[in-house]
C-alpha atoms as a PDB file:
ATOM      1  CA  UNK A   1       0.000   0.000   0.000  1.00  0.00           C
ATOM      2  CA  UNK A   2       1.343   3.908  -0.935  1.00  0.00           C
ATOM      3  CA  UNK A   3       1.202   6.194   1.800  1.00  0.00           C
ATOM      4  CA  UNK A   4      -1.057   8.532  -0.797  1.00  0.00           C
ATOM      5  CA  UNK A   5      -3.796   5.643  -0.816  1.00  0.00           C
ATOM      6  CA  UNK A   6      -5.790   6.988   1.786  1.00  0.00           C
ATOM      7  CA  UNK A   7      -6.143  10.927   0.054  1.00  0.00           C
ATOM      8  CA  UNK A   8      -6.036   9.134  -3.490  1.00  0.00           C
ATOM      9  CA  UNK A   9      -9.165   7.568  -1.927  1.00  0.00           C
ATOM     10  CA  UNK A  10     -11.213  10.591  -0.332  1.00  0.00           C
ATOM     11  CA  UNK A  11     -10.466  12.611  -3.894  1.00  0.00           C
ATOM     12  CA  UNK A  12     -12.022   9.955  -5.829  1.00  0.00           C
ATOM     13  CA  UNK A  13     -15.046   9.543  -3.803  1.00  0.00           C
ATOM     14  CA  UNK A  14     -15.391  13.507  -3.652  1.00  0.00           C
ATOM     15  CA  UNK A  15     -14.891  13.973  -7.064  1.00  0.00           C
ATOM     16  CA  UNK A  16     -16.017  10.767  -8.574  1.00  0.00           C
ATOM     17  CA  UNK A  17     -12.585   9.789 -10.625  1.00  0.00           C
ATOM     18  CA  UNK A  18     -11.273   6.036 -10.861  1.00  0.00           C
ATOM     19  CA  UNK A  19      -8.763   5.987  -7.823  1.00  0.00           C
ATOM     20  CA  UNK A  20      -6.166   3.748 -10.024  1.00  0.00           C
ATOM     21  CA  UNK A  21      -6.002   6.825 -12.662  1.00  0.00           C
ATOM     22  CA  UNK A  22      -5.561   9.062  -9.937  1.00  0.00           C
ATOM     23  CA  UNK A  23      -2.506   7.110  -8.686  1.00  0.00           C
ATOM     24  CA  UNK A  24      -1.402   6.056 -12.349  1.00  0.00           C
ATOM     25  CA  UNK A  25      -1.406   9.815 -12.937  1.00  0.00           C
ATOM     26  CA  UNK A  26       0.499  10.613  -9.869  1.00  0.00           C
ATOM     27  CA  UNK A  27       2.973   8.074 -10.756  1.00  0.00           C
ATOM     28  CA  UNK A  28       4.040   9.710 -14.074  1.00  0.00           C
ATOM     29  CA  UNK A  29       3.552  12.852 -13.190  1.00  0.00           C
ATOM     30  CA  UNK A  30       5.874  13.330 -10.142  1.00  0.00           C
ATOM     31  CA  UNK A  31       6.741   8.955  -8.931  1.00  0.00           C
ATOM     32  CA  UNK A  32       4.916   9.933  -5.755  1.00  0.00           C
ATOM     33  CA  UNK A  33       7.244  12.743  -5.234  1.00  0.00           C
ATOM     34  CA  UNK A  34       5.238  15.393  -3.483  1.00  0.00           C
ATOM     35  CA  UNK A  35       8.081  18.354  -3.680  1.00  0.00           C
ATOM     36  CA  UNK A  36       8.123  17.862  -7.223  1.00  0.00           C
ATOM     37  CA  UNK A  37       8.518  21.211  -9.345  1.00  0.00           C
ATOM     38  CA  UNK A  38       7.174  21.375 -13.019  1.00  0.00           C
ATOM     39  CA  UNK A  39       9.330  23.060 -15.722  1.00  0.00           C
ATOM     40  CA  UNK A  40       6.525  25.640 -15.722  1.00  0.00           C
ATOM     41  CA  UNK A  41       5.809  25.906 -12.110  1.00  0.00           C
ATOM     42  CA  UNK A  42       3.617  22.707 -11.783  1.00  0.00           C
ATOM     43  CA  UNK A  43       4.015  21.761  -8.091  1.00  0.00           C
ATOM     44  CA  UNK A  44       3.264  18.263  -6.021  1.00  0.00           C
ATOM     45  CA  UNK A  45       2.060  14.924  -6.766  1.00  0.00           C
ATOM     46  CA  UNK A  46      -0.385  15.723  -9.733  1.00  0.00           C
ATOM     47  CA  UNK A  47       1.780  18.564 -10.843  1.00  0.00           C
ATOM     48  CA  UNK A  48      -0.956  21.479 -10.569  1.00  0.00           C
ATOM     49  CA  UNK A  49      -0.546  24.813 -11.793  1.00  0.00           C
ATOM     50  CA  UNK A  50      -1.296  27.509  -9.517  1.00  0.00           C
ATOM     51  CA  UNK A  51      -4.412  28.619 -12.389  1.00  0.00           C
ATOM     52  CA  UNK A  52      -5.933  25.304 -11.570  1.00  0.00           C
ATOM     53  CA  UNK A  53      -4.828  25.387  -7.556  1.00  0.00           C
ATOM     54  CA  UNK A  54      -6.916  28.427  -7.488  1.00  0.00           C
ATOM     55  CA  UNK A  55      -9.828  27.535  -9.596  1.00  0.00           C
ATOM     56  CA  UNK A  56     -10.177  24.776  -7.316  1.00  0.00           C
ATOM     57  CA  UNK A  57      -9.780  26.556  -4.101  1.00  0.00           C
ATOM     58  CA  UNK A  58     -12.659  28.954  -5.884  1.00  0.00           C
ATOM     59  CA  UNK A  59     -14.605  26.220  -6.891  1.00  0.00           C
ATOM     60  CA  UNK A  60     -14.877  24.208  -3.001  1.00  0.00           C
ATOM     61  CA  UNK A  61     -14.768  27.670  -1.386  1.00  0.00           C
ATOM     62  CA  UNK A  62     -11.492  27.991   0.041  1.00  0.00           C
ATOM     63  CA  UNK A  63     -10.674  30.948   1.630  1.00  0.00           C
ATOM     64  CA  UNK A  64      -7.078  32.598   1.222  1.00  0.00           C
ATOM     65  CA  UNK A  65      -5.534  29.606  -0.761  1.00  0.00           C
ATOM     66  CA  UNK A  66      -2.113  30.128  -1.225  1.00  0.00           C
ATOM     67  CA  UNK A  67      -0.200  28.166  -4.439  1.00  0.00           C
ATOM     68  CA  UNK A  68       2.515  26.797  -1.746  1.00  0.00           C
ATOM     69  CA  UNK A  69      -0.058  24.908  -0.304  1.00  0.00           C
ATOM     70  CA  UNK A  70      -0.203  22.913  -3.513  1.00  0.00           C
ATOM     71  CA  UNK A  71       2.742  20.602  -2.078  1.00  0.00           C
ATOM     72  CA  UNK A  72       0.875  19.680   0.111  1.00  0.00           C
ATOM     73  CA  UNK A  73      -0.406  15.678  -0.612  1.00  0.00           C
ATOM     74  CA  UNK A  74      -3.775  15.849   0.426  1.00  0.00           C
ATOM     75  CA  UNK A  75      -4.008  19.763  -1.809  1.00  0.00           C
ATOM     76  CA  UNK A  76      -2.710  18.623  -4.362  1.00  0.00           C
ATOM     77  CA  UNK A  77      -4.752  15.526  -5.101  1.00  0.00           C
ATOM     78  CA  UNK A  78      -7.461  17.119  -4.367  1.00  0.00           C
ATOM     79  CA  UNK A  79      -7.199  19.328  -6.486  1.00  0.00           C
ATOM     80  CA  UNK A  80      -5.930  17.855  -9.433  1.00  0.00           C
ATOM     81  CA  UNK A  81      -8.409  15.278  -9.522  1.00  0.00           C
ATOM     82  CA  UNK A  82     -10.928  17.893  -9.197  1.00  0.00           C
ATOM     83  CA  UNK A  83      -9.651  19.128 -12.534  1.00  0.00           C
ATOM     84  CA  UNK A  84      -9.109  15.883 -13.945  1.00  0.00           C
ATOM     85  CA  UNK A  85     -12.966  15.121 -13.423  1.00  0.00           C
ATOM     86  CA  UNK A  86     -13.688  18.208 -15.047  1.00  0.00           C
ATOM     87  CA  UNK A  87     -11.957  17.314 -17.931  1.00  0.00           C
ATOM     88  CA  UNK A  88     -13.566  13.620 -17.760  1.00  0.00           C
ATOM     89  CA  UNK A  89     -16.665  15.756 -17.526  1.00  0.00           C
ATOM     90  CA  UNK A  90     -16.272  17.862 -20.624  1.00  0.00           C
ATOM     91  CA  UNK A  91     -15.781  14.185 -22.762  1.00  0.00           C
ATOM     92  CA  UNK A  92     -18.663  12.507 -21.303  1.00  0.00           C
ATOM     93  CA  UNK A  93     -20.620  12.154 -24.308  1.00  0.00           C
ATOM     94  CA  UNK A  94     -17.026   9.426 -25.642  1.00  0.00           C
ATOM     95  CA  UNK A  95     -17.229   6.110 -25.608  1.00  0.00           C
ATOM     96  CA  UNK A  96     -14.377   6.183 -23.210  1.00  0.00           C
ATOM     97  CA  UNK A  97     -13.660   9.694 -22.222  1.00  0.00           C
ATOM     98  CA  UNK A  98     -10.663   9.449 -20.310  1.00  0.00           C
ATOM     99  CA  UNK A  99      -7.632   9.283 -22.829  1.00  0.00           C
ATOM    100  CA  UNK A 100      -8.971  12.511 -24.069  1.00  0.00           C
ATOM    101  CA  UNK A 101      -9.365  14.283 -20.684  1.00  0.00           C
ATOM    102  CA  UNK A 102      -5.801  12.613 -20.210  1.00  0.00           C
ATOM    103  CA  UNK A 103      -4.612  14.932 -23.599  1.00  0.00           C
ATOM    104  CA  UNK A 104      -6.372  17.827 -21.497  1.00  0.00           C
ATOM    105  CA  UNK A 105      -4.943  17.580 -18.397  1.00  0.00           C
ATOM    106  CA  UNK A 106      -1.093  17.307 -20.418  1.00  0.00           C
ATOM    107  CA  UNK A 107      -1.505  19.629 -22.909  1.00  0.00           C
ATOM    108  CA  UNK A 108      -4.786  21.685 -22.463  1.00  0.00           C
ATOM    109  CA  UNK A 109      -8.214  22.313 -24.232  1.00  0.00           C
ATOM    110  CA  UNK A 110      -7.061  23.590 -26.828  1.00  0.00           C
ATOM    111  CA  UNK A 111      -4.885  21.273 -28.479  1.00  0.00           C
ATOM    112  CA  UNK A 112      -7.170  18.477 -27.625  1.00  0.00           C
ATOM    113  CA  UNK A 113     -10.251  20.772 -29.754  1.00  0.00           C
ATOM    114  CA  UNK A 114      -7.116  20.511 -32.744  1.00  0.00           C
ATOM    115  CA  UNK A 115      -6.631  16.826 -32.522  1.00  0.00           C
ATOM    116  CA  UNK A 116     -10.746  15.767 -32.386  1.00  0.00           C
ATOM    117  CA  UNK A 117     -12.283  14.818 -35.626  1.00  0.00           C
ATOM    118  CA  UNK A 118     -15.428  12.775 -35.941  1.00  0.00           C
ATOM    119  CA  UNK A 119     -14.250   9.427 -35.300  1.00  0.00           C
ATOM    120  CA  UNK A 120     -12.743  10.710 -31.842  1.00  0.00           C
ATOM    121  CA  UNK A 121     -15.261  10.135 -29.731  1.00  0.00           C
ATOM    122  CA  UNK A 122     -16.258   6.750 -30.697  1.00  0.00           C
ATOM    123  CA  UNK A 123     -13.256   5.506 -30.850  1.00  0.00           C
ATOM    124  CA  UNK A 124     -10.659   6.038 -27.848  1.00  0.00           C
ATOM    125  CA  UNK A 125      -7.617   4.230 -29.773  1.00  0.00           C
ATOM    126  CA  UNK A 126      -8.208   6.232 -32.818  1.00  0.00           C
ATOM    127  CA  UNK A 127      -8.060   9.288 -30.700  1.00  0.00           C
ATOM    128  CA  UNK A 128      -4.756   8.781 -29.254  1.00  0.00           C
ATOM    129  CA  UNK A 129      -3.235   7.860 -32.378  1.00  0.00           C
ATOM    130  CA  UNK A 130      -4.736  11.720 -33.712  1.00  0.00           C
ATOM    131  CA  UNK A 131      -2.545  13.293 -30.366  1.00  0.00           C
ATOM    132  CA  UNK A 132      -0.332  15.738 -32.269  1.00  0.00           C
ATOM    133  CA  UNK A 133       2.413  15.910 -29.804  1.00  0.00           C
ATOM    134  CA  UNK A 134       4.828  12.608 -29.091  1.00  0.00           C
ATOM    135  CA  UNK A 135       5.101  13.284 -25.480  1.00  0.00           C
ATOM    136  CA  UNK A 136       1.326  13.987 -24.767  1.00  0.00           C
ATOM    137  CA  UNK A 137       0.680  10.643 -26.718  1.00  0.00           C
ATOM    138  CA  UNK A 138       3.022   8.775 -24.548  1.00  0.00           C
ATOM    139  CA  UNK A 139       1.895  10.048 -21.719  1.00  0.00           C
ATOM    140  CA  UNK A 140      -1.649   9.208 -22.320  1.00  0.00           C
ATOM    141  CA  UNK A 141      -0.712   5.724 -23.133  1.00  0.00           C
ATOM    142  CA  UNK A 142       1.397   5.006 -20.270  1.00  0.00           C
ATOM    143  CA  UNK A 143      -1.251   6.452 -17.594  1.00  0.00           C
ATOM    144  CA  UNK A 144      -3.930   4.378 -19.643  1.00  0.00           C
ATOM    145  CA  UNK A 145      -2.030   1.312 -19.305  1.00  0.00           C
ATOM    146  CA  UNK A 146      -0.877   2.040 -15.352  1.00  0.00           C
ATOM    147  CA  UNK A 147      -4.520   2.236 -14.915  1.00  0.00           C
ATOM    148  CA  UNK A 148      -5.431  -1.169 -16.658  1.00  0.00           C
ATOM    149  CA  UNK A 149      -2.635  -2.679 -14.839  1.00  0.00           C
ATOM    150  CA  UNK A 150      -3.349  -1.237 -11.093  1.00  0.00           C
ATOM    151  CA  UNK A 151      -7.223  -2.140 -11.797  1.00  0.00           C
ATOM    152  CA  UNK A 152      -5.887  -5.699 -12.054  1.00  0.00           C
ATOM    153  CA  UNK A 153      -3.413  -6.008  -9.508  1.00  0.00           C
ATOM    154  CA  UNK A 154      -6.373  -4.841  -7.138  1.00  0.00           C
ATOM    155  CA  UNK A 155      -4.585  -1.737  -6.059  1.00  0.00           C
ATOM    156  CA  UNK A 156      -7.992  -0.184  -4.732  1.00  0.00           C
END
């Protein structure tokens, strides 16, 4: 058992997200490394920015939310799987939507609007072949597979 299971846990019951993509996201995002800086300021486990820190801290109403506080474990997966369920959210009507709220979370809306074509959304693989850049494509691979593979090892 990871010391994050418990807070991987309480995020994915609070915002309704698949606690082995939580922790396969966590895992290539920062290897459970909680003082883990971004090369463009993302901080902690889930590498949030301090746009989405705050968004969140809007969102569930907390007051005087500073971006430090984003190193913290529990903050930080809380708040990135917050946004992750948005984006999960925003693909509902896929037949799977999480490899494209996967190319969201990496490499933002917009990019994911370039890449999505009519086939996209009924077909997850063809999808992630369409993922223009090499390292968002990868990384929405790996974390897809992590999943599969934590789902059957009965991580959770």
């Amino acid at each position: 058992e990871n010391r994050f299971d418990t807070m991987i846990l309480e995020a994915s019951a609070e915002y309704g997200v698949d606690p082995n993509l939580i922790k396969a996201v966590i895992l290539r995002e920062s290897k459970f490394d909680p003082k883990t800086l971004g090369t463009v300021g993302e901080k902690g486990l889930m590498q949030v920015t301090d746009t989405v820190g705050s968004e969140w801290a809007k969102s569930n109403k907390i007051e005087g939310f500073e971006a430090s506080r984003l190193y913290d474990p529990r903050t930080n997966i809380r708040a990135g799987t917050w946004y992750l369920g948005k984006a999960i959210n925003n693909w509902q009507t896929a037949q799977d939507p999480v490899p494209i709220a996967l190319a969201e979370y990496n490499a933002g809306r917009k990019n994911v609007l370039r890449w999505m074509d009519e086939k996209s959304l009924a077909d997850p693989n063809h999808f992630m072949d369409r993922i223009g850049f090499p390292t968002t494509q990868s990384y929405v691979r790996m974390i897809v597979s992590q999943r599969r593979y934590y789902a059957k090892c009965g991580e959770f």
